[in-house]
C-alpha atoms as a PDB file:
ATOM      1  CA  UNK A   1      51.211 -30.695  14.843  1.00  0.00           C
ATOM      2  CA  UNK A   2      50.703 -32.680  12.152  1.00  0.00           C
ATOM      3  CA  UNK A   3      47.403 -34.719  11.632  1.00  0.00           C
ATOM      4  CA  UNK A   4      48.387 -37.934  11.064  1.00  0.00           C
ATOM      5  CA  UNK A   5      49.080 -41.426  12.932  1.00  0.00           C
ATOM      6  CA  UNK A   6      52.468 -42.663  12.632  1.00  0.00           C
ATOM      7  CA  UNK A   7      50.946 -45.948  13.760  1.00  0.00           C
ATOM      8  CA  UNK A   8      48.209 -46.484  11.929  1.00  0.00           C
ATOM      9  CA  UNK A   9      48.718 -43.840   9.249  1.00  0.00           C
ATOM     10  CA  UNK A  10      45.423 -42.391   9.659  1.00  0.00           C
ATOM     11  CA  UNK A  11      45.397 -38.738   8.098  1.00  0.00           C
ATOM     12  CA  UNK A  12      42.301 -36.209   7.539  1.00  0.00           C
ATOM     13  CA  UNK A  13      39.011 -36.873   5.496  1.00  0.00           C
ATOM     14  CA  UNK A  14      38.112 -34.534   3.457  1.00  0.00           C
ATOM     15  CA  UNK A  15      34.007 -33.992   2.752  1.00  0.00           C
ATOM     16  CA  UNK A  16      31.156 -31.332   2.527  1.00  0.00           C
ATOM     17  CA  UNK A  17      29.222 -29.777   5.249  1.00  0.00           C
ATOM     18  CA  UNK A  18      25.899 -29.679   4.542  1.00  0.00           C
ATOM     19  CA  UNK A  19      23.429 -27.265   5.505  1.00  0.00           C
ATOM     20  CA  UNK A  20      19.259 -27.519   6.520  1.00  0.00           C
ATOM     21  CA  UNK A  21      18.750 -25.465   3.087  1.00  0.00           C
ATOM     22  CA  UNK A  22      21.440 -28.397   1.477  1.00  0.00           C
ATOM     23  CA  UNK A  23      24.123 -25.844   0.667  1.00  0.00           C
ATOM     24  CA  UNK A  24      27.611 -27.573   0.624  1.00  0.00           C
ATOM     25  CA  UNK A  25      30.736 -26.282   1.972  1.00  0.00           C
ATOM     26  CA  UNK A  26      34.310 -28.194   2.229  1.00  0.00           C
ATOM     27  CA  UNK A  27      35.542 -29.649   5.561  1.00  0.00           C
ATOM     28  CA  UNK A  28      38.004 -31.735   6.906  1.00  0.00           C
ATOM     29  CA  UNK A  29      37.503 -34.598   9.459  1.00  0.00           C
ATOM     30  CA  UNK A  30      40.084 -35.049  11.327  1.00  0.00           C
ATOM     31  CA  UNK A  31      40.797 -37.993  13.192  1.00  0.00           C
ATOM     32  CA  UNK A  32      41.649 -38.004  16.980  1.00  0.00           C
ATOM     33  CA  UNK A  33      45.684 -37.150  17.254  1.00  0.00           C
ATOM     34  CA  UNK A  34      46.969 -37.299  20.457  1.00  0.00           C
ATOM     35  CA  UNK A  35      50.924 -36.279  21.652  1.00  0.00           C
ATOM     36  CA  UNK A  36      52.055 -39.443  23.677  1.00  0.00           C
ATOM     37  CA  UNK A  37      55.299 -40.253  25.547  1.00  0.00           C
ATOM     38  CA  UNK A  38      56.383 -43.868  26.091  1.00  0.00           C
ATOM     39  CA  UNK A  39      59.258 -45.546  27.849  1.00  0.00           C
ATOM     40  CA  UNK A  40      61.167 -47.541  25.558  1.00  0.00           C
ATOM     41  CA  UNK A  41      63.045 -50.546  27.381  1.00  0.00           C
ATOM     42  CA  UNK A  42      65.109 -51.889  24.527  1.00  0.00           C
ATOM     43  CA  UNK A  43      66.946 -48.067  24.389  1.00  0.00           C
ATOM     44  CA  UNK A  44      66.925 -46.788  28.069  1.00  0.00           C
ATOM     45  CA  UNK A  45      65.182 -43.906  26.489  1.00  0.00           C
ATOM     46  CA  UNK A  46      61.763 -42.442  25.963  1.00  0.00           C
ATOM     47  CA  UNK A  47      60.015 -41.213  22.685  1.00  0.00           C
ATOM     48  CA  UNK A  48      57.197 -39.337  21.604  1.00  0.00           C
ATOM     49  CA  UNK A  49      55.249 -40.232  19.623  1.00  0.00           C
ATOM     50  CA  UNK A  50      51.971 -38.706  17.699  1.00  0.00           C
ATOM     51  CA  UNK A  51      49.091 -41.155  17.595  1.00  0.00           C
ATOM     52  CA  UNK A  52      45.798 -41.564  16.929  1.00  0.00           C
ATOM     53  CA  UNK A  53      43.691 -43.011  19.791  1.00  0.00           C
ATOM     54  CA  UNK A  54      42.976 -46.120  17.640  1.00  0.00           C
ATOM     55  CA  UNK A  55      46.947 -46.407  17.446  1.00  0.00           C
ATOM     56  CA  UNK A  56      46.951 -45.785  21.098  1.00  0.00           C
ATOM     57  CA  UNK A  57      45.124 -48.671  22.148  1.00  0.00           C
ATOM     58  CA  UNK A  58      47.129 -50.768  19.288  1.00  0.00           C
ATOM     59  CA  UNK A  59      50.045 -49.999  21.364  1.00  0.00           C
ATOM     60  CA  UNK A  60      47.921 -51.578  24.778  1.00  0.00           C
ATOM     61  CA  UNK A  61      47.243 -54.645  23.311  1.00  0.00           C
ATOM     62  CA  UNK A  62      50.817 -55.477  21.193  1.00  0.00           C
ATOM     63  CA  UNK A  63      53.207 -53.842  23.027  1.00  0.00           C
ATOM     64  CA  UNK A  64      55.405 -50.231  22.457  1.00  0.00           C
ATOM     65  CA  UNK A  65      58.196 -52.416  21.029  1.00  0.00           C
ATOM     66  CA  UNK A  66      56.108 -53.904  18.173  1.00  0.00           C
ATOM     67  CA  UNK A  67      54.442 -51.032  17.532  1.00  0.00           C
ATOM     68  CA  UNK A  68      57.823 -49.225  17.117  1.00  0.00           C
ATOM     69  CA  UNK A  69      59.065 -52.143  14.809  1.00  0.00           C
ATOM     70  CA  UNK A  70      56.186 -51.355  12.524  1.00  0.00           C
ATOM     71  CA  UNK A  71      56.829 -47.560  12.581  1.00  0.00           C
ATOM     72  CA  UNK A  72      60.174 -48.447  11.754  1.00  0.00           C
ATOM     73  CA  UNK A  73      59.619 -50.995   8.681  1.00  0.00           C
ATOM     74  CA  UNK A  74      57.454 -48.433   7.028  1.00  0.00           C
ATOM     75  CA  UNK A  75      60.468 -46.146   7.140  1.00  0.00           C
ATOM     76  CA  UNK A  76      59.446 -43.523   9.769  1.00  0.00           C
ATOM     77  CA  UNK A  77      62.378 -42.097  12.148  1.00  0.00           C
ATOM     78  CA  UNK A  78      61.979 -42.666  15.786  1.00  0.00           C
END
């Protein structure tokens, strides 16, 4: 799956680990993605869609059908 919001277009952090002794190693940080199925009213259909859980909560407060207006205007396919 790939690690990145279509919502809020959050994608992996890339940084060091870094040890007691201070040694550094590369990482990634990746952010909370989470597989999530919605009814969509407008279509008589459901999608699903890949969000982080900052993007899920988005979705609580404004609504699945503005939320898939904005993945739309930024070009993403639904």
């Amino acid at each position: 799956m790939s690690a990145h919001c279509l919502l809020t277009g959050r994608k992996p952090g890339f940084g060091n680990s870094v040890s007691h002794s201070h040694r550094r190693t590369a990482r990634r940080f990746d952010p909370n993605i989470q597989r999530k199925r919605y009814w969509l009213e407008s279509e008589g259909r459901h999608i699903r869609l890949t969000l982080s859980a900052k993007g899920i909560r988005t979705i609580d407060t404004i609504g699945i059908e503005a939320a898939v207006a904005r993945i739309r205007a930024r070009g993403e396919k639904i």
